[in-house]
Structures are given as structure tokens and as C-alpha cells.
C-alpha atoms as a PDB file:
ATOM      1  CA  UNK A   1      37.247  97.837 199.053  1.00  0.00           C
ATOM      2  CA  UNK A   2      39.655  98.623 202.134  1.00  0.00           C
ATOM      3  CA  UNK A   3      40.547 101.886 203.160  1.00  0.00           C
ATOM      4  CA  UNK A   4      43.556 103.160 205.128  1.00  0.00           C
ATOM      5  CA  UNK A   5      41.248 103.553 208.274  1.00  0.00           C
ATOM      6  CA  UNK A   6      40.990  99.826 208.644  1.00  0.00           C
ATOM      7  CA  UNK A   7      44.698  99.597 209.786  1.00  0.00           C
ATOM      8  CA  UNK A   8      44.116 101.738 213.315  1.00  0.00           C
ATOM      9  CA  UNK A   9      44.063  99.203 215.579  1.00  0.00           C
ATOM     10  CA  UNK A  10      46.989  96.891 213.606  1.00  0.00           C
ATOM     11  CA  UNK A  11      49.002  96.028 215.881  1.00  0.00           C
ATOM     12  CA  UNK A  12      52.205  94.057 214.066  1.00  0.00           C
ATOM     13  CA  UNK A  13      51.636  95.921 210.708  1.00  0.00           C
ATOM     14  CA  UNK A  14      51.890  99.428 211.140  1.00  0.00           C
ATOM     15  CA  UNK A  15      50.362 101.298 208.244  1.00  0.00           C
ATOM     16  CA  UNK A  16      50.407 105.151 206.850  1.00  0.00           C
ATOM     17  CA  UNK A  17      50.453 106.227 203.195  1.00  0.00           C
ATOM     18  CA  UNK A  18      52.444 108.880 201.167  1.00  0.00           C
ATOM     19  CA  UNK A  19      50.934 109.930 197.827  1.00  0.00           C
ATOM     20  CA  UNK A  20      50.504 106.537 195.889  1.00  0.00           C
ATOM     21  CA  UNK A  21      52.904 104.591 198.663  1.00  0.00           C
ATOM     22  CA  UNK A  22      51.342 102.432 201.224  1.00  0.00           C
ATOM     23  CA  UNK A  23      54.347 102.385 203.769  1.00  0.00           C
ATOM     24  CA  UNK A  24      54.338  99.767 206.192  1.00  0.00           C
ATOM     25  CA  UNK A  25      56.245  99.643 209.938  1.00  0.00           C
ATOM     26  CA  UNK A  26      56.431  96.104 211.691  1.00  0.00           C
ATOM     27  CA  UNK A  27      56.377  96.566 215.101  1.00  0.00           C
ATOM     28  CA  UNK A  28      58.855  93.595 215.860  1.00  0.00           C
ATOM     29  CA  UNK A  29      59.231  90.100 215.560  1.00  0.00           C
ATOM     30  CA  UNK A  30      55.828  88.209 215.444  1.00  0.00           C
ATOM     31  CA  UNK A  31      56.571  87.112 218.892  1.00  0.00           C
ATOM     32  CA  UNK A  32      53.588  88.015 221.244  1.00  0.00           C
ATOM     33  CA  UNK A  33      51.343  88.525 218.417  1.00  0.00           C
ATOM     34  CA  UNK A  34      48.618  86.686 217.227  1.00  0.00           C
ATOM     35  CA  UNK A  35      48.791  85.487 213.820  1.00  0.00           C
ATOM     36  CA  UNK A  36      44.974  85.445 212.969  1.00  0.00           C
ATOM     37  CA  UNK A  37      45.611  88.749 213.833  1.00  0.00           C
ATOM     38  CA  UNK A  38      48.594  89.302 211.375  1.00  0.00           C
ATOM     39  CA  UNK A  39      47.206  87.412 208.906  1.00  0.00           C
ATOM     40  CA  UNK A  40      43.982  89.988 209.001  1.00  0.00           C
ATOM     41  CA  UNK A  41      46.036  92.803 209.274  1.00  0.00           C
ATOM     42  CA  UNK A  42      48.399  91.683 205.754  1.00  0.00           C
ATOM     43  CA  UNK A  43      44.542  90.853 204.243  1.00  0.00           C
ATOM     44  CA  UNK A  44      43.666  94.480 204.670  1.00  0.00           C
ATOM     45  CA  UNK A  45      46.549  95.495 203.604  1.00  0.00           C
ATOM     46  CA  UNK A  46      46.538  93.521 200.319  1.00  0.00           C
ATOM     47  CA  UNK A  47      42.938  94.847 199.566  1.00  0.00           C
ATOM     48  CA  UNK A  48      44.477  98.291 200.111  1.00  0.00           C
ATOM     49  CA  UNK A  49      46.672  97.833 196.804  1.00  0.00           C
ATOM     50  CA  UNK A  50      43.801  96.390 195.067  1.00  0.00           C
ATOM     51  CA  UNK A  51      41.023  98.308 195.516  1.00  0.00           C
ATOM     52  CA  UNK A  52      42.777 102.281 195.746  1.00  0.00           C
ATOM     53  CA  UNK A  53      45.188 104.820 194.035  1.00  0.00           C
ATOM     54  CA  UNK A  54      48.361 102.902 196.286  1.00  0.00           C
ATOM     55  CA  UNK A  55      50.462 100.965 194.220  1.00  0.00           C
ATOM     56  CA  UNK A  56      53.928 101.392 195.744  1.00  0.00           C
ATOM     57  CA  UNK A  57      54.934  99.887 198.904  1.00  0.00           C
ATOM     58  CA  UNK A  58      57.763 101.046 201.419  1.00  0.00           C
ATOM     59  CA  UNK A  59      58.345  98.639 204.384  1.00  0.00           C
ATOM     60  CA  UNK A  60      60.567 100.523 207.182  1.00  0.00           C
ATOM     61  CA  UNK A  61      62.102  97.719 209.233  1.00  0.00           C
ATOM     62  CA  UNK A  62      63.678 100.426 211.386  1.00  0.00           C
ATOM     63  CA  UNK A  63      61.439  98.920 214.298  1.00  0.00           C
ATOM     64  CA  UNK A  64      63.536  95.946 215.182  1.00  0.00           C
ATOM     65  CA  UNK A  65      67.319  94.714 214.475  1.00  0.00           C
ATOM     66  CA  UNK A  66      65.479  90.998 213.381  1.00  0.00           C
ATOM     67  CA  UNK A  67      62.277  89.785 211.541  1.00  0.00           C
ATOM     68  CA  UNK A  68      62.171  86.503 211.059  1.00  0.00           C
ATOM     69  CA  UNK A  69      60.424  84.437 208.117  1.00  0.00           C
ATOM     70  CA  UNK A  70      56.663  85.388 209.169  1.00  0.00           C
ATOM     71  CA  UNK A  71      57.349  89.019 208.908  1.00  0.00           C
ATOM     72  CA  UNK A  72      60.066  88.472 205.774  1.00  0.00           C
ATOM     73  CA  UNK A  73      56.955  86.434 204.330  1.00  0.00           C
ATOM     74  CA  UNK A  74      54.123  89.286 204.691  1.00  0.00           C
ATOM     75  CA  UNK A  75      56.777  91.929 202.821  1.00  0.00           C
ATOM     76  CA  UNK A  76      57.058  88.785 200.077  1.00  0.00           C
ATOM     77  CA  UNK A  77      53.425  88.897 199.054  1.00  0.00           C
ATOM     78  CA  UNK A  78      53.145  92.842 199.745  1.00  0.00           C
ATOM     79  CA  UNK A  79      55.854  92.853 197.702  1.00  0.00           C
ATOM     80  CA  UNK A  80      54.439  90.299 194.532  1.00  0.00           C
ATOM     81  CA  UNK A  81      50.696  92.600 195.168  1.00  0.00           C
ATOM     82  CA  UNK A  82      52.835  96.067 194.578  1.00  0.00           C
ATOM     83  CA  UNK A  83      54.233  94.406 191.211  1.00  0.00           C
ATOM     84  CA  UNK A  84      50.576  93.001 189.906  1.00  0.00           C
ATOM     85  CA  UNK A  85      49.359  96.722 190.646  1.00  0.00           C
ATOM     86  CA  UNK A  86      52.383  98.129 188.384  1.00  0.00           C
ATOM     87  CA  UNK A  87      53.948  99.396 191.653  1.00  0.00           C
ATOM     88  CA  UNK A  88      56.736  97.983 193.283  1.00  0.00           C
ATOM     89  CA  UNK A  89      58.236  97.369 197.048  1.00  0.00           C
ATOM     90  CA  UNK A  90      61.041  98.858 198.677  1.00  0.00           C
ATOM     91  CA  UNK A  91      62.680  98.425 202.203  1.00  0.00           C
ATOM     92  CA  UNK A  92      64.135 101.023 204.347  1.00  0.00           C
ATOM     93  CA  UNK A  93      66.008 101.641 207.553  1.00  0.00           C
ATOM     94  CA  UNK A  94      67.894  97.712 207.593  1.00  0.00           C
ATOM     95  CA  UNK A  95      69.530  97.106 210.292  1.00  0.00           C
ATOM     96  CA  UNK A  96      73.122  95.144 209.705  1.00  0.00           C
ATOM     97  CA  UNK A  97      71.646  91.836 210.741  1.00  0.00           C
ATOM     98  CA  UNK A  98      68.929  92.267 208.205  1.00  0.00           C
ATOM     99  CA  UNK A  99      70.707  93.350 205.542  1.00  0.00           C
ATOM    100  CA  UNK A 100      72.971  90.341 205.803  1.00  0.00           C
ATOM    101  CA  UNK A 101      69.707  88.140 206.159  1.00  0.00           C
ATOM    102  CA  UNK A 102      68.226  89.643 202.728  1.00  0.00           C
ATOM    103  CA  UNK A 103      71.319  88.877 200.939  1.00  0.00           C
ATOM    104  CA  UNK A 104      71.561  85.090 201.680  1.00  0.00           C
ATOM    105  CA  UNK A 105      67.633  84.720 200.616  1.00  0.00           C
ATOM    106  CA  UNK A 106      68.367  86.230 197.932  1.00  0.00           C
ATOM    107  CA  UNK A 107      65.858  89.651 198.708  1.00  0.00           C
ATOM    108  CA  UNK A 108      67.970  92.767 197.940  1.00  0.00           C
ATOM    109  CA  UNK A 109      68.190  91.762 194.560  1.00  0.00           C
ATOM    110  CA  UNK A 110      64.721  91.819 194.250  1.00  0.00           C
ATOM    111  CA  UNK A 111      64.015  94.919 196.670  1.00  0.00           C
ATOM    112  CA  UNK A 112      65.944  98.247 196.737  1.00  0.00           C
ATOM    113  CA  UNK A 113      66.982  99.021 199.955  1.00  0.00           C
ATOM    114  CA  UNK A 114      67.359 102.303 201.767  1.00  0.00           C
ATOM    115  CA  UNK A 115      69.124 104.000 204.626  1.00  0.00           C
ATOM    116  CA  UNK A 116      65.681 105.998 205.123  1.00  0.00           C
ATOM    117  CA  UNK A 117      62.411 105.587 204.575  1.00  0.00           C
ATOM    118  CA  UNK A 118      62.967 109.706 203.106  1.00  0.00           C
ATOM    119  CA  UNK A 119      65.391 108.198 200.479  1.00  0.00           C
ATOM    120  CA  UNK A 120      63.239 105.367 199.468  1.00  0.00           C
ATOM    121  CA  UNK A 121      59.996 107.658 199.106  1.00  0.00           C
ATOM    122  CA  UNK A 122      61.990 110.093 196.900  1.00  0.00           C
ATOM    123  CA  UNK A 123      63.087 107.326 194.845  1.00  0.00           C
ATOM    124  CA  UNK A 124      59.527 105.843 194.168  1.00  0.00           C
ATOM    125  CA  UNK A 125      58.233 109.237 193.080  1.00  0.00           C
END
């Protein structure tokens, strides 16, 4: 079983939790970054909804304008995880460009989205 203390030294997925929310900061674009590394990083992150009291997931994407389809990918299967787990995933903090990028895939029907990550975590209460 995971715990929260495995996701210090992440360095794409950002990770902190709130009550029964695991909320989750990328730190940009995968661009730079390693993807063994993000792929460990997501792994631990999955275990984390498995294996403890989280079950509700809030992704801030308030640290970058753009995340492409690596990034949009990892909030997919955090997203399908929350739901097996009876939570479910919300986003927060958009920025234009992303919001418009959701809506052609399709993604803000399926997540609510938030002007703060403070709205979203009073929602999911």
C-alpha cells in the first residue's frame, strides 16, 4: 500500500491531500521530464486511491496555460481510478486554452471544472 509520503520527490505530479481528496498539481508540460519517471509517479498515485481513505481526486492545472495528451492522459486514468473507488475527479484553475481543449475531447462533460481548487474541494465534500 502507498502512502502520501511516496510523492516528495515527484517531480511532474505534484501531490497533497485534503480530507478524502488526493489533489494533484502538474508542474507543466511533460517536456523536460522523464516519463519512467511520470509513469512511476501516476503508479504511486493510483495505489494511493486503492490502498487508503482517498477516493476523490482534484487536479489543479493552474501550473501551466497547456498540457498536452501525456498529462490529459494521467488525469484520464486518475480520473477512471477515482470512479472504481466510488470517488470521482474534478479539475480546477483552467486556463482559457485548456478549457477550450477539454471541450473538443469531449472532458468537461465528464469532469466538473472549477475556477479554484477552494470551489472544487467544497463541492466534493
Amino acid at each position: 500500500m502507498a502512502e502520501l509520503s511516496e510523492t516528495r520527490h515527484n517531480k511532474v505530479l505534484l501531490a497533497k491531500q485534503k480530507q478524502s481528496t488526493l489533489i494533484v498539481t502538474p508542474a507543466g508540460d511533460t517536456v523536460g521530464f522523464n516519463d519512467g519517471d511520470l509513469q512511476s509517479e501516476l503508479r504511486v498515485l493510483m495505489s494511493l486511491l486503492d490502498g487508503t481513505n482517498l477516493k476523490n481526486v482534484a487536479v489543479d492545472l493552474g501550473g501551466a496555460n497547456y498540457f498536452g495528451t501525456v498529462i490529459i492522459g494521467c488525469i484520464t486514468s486518475l480520473g477512471q481510478k477515482a470512479e472504481e473507488v466510488g470517488g470521482q475527479l474534478i479539475i480546477c484553475n483552467s486556463s482559457e486554452e485548456m478549457l477550450g481543449i477539454m471541450r473538443v475531447m469531449h472532458l468537461g462533460e465528464r469532469w466538473p471544472n472549477f475556477e479554484t481548487l477552494r470551489a472544487g474541494l467544497k463541492e466534493l465534500k
